[in-house]
Protein backbone atom coordinates (compact mmCIF):
# COMPACT_ATOMS: atom_id res chain seq x y z
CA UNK A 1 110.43 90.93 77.29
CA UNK A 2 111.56 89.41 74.05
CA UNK A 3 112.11 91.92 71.40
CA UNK A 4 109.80 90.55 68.77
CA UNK A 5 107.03 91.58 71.13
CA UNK A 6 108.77 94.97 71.28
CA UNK A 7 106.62 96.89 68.80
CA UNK A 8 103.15 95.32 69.73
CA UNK A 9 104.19 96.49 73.06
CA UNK A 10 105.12 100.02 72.61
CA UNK A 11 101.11 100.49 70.86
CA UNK A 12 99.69 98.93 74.05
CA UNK A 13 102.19 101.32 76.02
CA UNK A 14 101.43 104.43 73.89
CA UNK A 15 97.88 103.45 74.32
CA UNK A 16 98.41 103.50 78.40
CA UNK A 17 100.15 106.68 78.50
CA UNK A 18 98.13 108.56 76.53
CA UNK A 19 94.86 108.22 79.21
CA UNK A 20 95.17 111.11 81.55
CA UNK A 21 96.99 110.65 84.83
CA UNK A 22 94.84 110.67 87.98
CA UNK A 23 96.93 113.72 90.45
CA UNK A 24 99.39 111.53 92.45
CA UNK A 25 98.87 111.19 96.31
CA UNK A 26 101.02 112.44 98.24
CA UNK A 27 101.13 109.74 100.67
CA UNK A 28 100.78 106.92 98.79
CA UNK A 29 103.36 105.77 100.87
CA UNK A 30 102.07 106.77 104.02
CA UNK A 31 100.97 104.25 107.13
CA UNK A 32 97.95 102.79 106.17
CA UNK A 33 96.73 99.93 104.35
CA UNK A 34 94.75 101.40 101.16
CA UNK A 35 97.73 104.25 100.49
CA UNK A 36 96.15 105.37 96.91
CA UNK A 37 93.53 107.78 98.07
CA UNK A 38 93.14 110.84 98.14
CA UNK A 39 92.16 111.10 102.08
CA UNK A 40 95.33 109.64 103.60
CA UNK A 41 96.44 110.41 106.73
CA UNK A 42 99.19 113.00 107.58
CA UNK A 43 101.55 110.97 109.68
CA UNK A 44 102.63 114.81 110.74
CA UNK A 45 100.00 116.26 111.58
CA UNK A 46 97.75 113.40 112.60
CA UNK A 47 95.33 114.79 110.64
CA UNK A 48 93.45 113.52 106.76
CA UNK A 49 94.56 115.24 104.13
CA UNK A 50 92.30 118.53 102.81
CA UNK A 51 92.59 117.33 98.70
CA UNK A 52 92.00 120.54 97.37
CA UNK A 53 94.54 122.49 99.04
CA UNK A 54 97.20 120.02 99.37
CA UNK A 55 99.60 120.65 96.37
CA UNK A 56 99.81 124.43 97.29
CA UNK A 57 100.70 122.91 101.23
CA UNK A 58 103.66 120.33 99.51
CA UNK A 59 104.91 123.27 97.38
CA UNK A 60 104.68 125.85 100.57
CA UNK A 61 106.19 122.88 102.19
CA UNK A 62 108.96 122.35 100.06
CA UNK A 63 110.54 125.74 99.65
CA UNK A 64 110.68 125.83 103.08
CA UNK A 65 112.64 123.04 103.78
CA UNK A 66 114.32 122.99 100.54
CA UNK A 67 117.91 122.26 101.59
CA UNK A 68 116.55 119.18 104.07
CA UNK A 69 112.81 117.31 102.77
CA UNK A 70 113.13 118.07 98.98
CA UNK A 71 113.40 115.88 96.64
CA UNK A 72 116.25 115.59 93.93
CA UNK A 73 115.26 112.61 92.06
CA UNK A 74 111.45 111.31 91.99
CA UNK A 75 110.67 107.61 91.82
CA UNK A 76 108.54 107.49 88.78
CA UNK A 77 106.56 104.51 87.31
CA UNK A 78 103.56 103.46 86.54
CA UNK A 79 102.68 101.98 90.33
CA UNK A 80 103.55 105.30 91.17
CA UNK A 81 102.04 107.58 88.79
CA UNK A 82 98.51 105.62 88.12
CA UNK A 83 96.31 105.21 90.45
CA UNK A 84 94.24 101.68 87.84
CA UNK A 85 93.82 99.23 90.51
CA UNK A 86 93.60 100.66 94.15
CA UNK A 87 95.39 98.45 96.61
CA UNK A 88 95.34 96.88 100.20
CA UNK A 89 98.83 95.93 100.90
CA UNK A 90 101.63 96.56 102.65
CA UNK A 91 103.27 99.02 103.94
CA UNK A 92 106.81 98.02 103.75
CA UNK A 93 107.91 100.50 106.88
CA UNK A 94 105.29 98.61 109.02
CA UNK A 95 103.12 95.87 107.52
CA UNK A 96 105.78 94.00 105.12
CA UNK A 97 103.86 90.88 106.48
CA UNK A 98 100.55 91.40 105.48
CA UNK A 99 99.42 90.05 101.62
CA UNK A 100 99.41 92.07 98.91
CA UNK A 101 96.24 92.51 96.24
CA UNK A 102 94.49 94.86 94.03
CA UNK A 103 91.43 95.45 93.63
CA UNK A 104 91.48 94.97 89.55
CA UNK A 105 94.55 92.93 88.20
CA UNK A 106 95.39 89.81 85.80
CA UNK A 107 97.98 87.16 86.50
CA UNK A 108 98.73 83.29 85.59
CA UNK A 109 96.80 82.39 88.58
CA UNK A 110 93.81 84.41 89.59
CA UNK A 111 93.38 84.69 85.94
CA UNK A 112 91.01 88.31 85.62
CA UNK A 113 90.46 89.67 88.98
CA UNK A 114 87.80 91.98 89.34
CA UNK A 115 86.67 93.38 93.03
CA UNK A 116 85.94 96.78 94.77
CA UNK A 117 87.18 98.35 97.69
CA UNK A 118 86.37 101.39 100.55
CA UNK A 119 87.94 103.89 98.46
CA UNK A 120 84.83 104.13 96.95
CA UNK A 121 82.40 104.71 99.66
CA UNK A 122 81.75 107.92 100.73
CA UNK A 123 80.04 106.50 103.49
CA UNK A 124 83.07 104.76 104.99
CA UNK A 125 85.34 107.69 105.00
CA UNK A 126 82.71 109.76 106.54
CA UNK A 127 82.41 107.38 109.04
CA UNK A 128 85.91 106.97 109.68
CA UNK A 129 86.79 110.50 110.03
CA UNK A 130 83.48 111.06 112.62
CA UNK A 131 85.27 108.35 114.67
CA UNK A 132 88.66 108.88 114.28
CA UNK A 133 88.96 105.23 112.61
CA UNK A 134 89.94 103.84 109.29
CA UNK A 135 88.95 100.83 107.77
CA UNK A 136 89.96 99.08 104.72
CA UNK A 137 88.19 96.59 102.80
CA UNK A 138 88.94 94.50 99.56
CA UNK A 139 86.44 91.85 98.29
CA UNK A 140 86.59 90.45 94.58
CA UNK A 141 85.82 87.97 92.43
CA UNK A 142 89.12 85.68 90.61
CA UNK A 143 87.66 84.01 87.62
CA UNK A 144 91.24 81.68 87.42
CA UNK A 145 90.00 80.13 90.99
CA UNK A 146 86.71 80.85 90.76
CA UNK A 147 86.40 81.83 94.31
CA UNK A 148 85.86 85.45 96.03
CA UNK A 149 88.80 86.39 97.76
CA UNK A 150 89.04 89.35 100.51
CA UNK A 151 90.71 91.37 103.20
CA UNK A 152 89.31 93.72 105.80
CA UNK A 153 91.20 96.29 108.17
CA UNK A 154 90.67 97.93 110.95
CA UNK A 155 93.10 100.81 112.36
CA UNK A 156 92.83 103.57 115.04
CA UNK A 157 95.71 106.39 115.69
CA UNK A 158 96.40 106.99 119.26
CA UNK A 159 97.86 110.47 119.90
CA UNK A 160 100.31 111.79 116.73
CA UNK A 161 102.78 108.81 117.04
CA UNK A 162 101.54 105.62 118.10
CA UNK A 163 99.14 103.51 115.52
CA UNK A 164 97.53 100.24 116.29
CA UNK A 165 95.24 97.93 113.84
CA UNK A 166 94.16 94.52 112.83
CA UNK A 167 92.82 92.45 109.45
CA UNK A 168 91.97 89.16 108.16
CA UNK A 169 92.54 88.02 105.00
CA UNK A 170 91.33 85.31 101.78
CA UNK A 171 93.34 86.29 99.19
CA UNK A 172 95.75 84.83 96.46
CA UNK A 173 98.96 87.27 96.94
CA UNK A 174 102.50 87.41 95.89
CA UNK A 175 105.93 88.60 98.02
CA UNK A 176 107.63 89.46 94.23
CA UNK A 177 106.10 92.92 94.42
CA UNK A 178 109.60 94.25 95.08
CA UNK A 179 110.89 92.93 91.67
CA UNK A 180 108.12 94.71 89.59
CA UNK A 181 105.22 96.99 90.88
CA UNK A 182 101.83 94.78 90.86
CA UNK A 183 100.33 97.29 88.12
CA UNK A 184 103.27 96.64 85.75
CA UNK A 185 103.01 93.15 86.50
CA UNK A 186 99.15 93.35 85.63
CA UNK A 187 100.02 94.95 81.92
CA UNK A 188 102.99 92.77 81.46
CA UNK A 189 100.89 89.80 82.16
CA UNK A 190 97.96 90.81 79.93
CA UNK A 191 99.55 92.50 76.93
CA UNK A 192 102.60 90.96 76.42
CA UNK A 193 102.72 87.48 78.34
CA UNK A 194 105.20 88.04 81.03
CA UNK A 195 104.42 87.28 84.95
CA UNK A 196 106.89 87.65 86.75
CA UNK A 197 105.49 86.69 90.57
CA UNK A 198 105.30 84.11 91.83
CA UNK A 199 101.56 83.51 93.89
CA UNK A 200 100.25 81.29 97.12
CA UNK A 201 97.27 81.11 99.21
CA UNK A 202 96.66 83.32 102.42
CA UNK A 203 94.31 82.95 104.78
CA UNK A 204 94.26 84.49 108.37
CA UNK A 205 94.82 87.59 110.49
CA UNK A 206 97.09 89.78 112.13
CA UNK A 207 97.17 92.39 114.70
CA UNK A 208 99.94 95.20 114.55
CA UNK A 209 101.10 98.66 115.89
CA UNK A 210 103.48 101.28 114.57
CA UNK A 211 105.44 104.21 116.60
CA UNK A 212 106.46 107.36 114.56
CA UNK A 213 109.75 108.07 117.04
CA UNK A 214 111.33 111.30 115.22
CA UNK A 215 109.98 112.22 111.87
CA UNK A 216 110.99 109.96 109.59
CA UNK A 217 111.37 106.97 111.88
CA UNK A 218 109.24 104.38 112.37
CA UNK A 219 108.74 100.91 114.47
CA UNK A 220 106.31 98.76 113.81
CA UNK A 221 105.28 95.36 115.32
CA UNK A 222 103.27 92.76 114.42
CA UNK A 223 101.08 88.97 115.07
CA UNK A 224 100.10 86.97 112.48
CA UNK A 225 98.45 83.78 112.43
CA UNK A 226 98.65 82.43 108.63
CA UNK A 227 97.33 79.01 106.44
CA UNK A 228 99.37 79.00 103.77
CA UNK A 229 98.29 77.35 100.55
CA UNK A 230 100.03 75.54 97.11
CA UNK A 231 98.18 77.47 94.01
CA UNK A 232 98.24 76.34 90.41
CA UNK A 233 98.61 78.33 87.51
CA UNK A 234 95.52 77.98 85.28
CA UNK A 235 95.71 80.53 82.44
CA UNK A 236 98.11 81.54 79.60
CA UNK A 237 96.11 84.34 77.74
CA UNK A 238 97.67 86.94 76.69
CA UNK A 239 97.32 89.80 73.79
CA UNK A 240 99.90 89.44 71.86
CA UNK A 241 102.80 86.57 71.85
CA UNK A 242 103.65 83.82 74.77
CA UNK A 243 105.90 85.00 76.93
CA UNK A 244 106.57 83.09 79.85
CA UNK A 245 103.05 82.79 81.66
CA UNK A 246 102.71 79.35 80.73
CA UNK A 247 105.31 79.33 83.48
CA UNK A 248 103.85 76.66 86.43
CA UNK A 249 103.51 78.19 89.63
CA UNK A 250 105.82 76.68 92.58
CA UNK A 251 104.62 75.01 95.41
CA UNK A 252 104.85 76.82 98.80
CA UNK A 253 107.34 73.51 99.76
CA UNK A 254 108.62 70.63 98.20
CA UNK A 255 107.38 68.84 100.70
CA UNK A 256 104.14 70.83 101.80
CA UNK A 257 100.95 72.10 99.63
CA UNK A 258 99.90 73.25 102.96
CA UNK A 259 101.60 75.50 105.75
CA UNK A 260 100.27 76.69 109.29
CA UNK A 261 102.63 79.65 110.44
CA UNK A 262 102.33 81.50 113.11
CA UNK A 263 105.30 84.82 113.15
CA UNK A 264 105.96 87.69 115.03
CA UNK A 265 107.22 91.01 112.89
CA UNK A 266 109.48 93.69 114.01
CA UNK A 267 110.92 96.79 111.86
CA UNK A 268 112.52 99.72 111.80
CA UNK A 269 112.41 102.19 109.01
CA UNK A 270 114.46 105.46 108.94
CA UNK A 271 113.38 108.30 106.76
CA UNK A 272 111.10 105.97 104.17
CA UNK A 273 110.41 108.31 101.78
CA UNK A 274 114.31 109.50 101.00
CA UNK A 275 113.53 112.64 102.36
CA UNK A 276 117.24 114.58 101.48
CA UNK A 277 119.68 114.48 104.70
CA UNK A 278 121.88 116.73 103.19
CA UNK A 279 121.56 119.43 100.01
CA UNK A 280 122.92 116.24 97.54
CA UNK A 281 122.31 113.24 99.53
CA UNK A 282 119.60 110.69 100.56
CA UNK A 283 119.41 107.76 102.00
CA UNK A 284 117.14 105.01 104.27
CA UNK A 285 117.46 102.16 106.19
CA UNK A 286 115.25 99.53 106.68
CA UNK A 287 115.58 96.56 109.21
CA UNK A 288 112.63 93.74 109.36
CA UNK A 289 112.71 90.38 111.14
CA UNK A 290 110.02 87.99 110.56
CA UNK A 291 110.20 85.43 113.79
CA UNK A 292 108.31 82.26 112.85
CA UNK A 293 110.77 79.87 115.71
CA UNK A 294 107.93 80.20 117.76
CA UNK A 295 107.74 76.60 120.17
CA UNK A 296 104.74 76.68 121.87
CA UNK A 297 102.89 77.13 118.74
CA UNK A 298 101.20 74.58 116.15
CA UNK A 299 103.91 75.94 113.28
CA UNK A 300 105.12 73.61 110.47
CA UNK A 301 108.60 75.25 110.44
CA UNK A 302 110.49 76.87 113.02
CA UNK A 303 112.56 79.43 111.40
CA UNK A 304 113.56 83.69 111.92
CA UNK A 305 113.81 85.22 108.76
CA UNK A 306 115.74 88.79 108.90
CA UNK A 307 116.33 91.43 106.06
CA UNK A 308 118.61 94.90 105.72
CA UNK A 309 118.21 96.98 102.95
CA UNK A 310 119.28 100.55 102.34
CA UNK A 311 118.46 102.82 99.01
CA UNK A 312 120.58 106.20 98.41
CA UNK A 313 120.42 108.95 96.32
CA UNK A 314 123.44 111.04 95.91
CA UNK A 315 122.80 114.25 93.44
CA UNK A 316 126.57 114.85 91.34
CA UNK A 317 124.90 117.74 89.92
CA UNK A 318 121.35 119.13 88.91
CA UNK A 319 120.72 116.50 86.39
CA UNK A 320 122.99 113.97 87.38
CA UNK A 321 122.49 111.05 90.18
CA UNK A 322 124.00 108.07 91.75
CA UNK A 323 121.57 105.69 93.04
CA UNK A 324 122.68 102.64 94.91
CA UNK A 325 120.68 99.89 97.04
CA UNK A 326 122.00 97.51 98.89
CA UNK A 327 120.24 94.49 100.81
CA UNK A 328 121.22 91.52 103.10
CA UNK A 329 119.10 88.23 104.15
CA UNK A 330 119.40 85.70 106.89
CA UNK A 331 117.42 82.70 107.35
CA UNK A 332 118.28 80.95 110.83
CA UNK A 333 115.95 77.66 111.13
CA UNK A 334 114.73 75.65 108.15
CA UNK A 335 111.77 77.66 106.02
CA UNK A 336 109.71 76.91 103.66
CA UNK A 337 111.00 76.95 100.33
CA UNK A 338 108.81 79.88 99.31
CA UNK A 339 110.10 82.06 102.24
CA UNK A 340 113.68 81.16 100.78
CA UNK A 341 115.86 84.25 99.26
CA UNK A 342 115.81 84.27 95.13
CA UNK A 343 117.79 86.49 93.13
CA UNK A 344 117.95 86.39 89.63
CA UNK A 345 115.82 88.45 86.76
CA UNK A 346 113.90 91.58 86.98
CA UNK A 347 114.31 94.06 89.50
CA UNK A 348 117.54 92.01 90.96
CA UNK A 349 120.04 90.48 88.74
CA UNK A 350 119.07 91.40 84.96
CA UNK A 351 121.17 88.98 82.93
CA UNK A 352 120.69 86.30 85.33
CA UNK A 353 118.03 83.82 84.65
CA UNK A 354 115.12 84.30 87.08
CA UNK A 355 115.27 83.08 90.63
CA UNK A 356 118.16 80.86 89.68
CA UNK A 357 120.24 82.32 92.98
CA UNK A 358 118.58 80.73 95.51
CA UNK A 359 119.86 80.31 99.19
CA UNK A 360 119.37 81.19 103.27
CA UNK A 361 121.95 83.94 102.96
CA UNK A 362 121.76 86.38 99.95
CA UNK A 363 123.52 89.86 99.52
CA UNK A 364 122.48 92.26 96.45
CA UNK A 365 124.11 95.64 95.35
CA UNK A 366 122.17 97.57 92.54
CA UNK A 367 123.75 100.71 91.54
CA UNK A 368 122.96 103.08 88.58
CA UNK A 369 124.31 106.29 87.48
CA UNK A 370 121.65 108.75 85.75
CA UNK A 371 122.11 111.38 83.37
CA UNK A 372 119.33 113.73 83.11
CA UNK A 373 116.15 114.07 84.91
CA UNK A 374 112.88 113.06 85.05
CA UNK A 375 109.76 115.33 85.60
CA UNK A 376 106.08 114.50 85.79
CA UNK A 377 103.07 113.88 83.29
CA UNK A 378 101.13 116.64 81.87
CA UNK A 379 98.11 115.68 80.67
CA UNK A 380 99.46 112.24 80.67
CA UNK A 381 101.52 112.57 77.80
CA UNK A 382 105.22 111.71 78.46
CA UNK A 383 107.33 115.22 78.60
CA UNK A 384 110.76 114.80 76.70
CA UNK A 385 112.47 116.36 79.05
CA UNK A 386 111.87 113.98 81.12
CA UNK A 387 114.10 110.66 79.38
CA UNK A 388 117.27 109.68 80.71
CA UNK A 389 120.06 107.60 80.56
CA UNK A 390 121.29 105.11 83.08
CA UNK A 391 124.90 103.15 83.05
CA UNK A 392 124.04 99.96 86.23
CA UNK A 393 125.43 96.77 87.81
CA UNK A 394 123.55 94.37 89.27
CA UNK A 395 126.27 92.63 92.12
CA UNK A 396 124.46 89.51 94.11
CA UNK A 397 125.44 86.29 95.52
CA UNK A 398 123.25 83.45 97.62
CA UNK A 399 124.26 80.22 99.51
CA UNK A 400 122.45 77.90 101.72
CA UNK A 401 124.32 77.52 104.77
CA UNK A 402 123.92 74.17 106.79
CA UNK A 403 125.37 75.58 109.81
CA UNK A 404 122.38 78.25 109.32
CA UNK A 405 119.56 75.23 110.07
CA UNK A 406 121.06 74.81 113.52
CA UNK A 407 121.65 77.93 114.73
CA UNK A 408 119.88 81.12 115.67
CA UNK A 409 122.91 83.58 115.05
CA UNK A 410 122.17 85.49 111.73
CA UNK A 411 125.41 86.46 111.08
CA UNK A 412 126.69 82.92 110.60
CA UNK A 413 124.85 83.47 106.88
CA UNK A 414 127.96 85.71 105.80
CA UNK A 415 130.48 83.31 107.17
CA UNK A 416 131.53 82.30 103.82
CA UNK A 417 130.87 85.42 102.22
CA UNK A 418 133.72 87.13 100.03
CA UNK A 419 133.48 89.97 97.59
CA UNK A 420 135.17 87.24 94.55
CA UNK A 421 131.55 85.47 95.45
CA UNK A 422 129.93 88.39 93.55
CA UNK A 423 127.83 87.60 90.21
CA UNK A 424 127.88 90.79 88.14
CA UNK A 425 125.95 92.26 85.44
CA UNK A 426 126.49 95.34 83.96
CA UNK A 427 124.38 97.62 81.59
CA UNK A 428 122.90 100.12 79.73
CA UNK A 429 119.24 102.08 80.08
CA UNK A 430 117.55 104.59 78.54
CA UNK A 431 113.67 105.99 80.35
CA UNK A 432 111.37 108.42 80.85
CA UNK A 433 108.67 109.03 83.50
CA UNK A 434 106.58 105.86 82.30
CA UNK A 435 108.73 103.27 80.95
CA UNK A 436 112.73 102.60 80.27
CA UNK A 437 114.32 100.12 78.03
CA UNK A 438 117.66 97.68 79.78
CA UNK A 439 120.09 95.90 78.25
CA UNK A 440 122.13 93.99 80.18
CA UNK A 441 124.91 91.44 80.51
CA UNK A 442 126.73 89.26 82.30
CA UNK A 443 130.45 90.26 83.74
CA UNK A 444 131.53 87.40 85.39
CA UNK A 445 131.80 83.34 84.74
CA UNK A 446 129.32 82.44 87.39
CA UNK A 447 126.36 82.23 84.62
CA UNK A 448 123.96 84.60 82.65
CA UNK A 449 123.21 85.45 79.25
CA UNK A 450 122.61 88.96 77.74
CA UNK A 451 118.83 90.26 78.37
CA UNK A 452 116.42 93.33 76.91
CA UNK A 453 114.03 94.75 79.30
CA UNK A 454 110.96 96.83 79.20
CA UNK A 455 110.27 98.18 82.43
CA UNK A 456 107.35 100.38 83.65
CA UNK A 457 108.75 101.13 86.86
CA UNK A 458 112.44 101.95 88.15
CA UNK A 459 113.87 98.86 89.06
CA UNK A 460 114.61 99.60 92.36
């Protein structure tokens, strides 16, 4: 955000953090569609959640597996710490190809989106723990399209591991939710001007299953059958200055304001949560293919789309961390252009203009050292022991490979791939449990100009 907005900001952000936190779920991040609420399911004991005795279970928990399941540094932010907007989504262990929406949020191109969810029906969850069922269900009204938009889910566990379920979908979504949370993206949009996602149309279903092998590993496998849609951006209101959501929205395809897909999913996700492997060190691993080359189907591109990313955590001592993610993309096949790797901007390269790396092949490297700690809300005001300072650089490079359109070998994306190739930035952060300020710029020749952020979530 531009730093004349800066102070107008801040009010709007004091304003925010000053309402009192809803109590955090503990598995927000557990395998199910709506993860904010409070009766999740327990993945280990294939059981719901009792809320009124949990925290005293995590903290029993905890000190006794201290040296392996604790946790050393917490990912804070607002997605994490508020539950505003309750969300069907995905899961990125298991349903990273099912849409993303809230049930309350603004952007460019729903405009205000105001809808309702199960969370809030006693009814359902009764019903769904008599019959050992959950279902999820999102229905809302965007006043930008003025349409109603939805999404409905069905799931059913099968002993302690095995998980299967199904839902169909209406909805205007995003795949940028891995730059900046939806919430944040929701304030940023509305109070100071800034949307950063990009949006399309989704309409169809999918079927899926997930298998808990050991504890913290997880397959998952998935069908969906998908219209895509080409959606125009039809507001620029915001509270205070312009920003950039006067921004257009991009097409789904250059060529294409409508795409049938049909793709088969596949992951694998070890230890999701950065659960500690050792006393000092954490890390995951996450492997997802999305296989749209599908022949006998009606698809309007025939392409395999594969992604490997991995986030550590390594603790230097008891205030000071290393945090490092790394992530590599393949695109065998011709995609879309909206199914196309983009780096640039927030939550990837932050002194690189945004999206302006754009290829079939793509490697990133974030990595940040942190001095001091962070700590939770109390009584949602921010706690000064909890601000920090972080020292990052953001490392990427992206090419499109012809030799990749022909070819179903992924690893023909890196063929050209050196380590000189890198575009760096470098920079400087200071944060707390609710927001941190970046500056960043550019190392190397290959582009970039010098950038102030405002973030309300860790950027990765």
């Amino acid at each position: 955000m531009k730093v004349s907005y800066l102070l107008p900001f801040l009010i709007s952000l004091i304003l925010i953090t000053t309402v009192k936190a809803q109590e955090e779920s503990p598995e927000k991040e557990g395998m199910k569609l709506i993860y904010s609420s409070d009766w999740d399911w327990d993945w280990h004991c294939n059981c719901r959640k009792n809320t009124s005795s949990d925290k005293k279970d995590r903290l029993n928990y905890s000190h006794k597996n201290s040296n392996r399941y604790n946790y050393y540094y917490q990912n804070d932010g607002i997605d994490n710490e508020f539950d505003f907007f309750s969300q069907i989504g995905p899961n990125p262990a298991v349903y990273g190809f099912s849409p993303a929406i809230q049930a309350i949020h603004y952007n460019r191109v729903n405009g205000i989106f105001l809808g309702l969810d199960t969370e809030f029906d006693d009814f359902v969850h009764d019903f769904t723990y008599d019959y050992s069922l959950e279902i999820q269900a999102l229905a809302g009204y965007s006043f930008g399209q003025e349409e109603w938009q939805y999404q409905f889910g069905i799931e059913k566990p099968i002993g302690r591991r095995l998980r299967i379920g199904a839902d169909y979908h209406n909805v205007t979504t995003t795949d940028d939710y891995w730059r900046s949370g939806l919430t944040e993206n929701t304030v940023s949009s509305l109070v100071a001007g800034y949307d950063y996602h990009d949006y399309y149309k989704s309409e169809g279903y999918s079927i899926y299953t997930s298998l808990r092998l050991f504890r913290s590993t997880y397959l998952g496998a998935s069908y969906g059958s998908d219209t895509f849609n080409s959606q125009d951006a039809v507001t620029a209101y915001n509270i205070f200055g312009d920003g950039n959501i006067f921004r257009f929205n991009p097409a789904i395809d250059s060529n294409f304001d409508e795409i049938y897909q049909e793709t088969v999913g596949f992951s694998l996700n070890i230890n999701p949560k950065l659960y500690n492997i050792t006393r000092n060190l954490s890390t995951n691993l996450e492997v997802r293919a999305e296989i749209g080359n599908l022949t006998k189907t009606a698809n309007d591109f025939l392409f395999n789309k594969y992604i490997v990313q991995s986030k550590s955590v390594l603790r230097l001592d008891r205030s000071t961390f290393l945090r490092w993610r790394v992530m590599g993309g393949s695109i065998t096949g011709l995609a879309p252009d909206f199914k196309q790797f983009a780096l640039g901007g927030i939550g990837s390269m932050r002194a690189t203009e945004y999206k302006s790396m754009q290829g079939n092949a793509m490697v990133l490297s974030n990595a940040e050292l942190v001095f001091g700690k962070s700590s939770n809300l109390d009584m949602g005001f921010i706690d000064i022991d909890g601000f920090y300072i972080t020292l990052f650089m953001d490392s990427g490079w992206t090419e499109f490979n012809n030799d990749l359109t022909t070819t179903n070998d992924a690893l023909t994306a890196f063929s050209n791939f050196a380590f000189s190739e890198l575009n760096h930035n470098a920079g400087i952060g200071i944060g707390s449990d609710l927001f941190r300020v970046e500056f960043a710029k550019p190392l190397s020749d290959k582009g970039g100009f010098s950038a102030f952020w405002i973030r309300l979530n860790p950027s990765f």
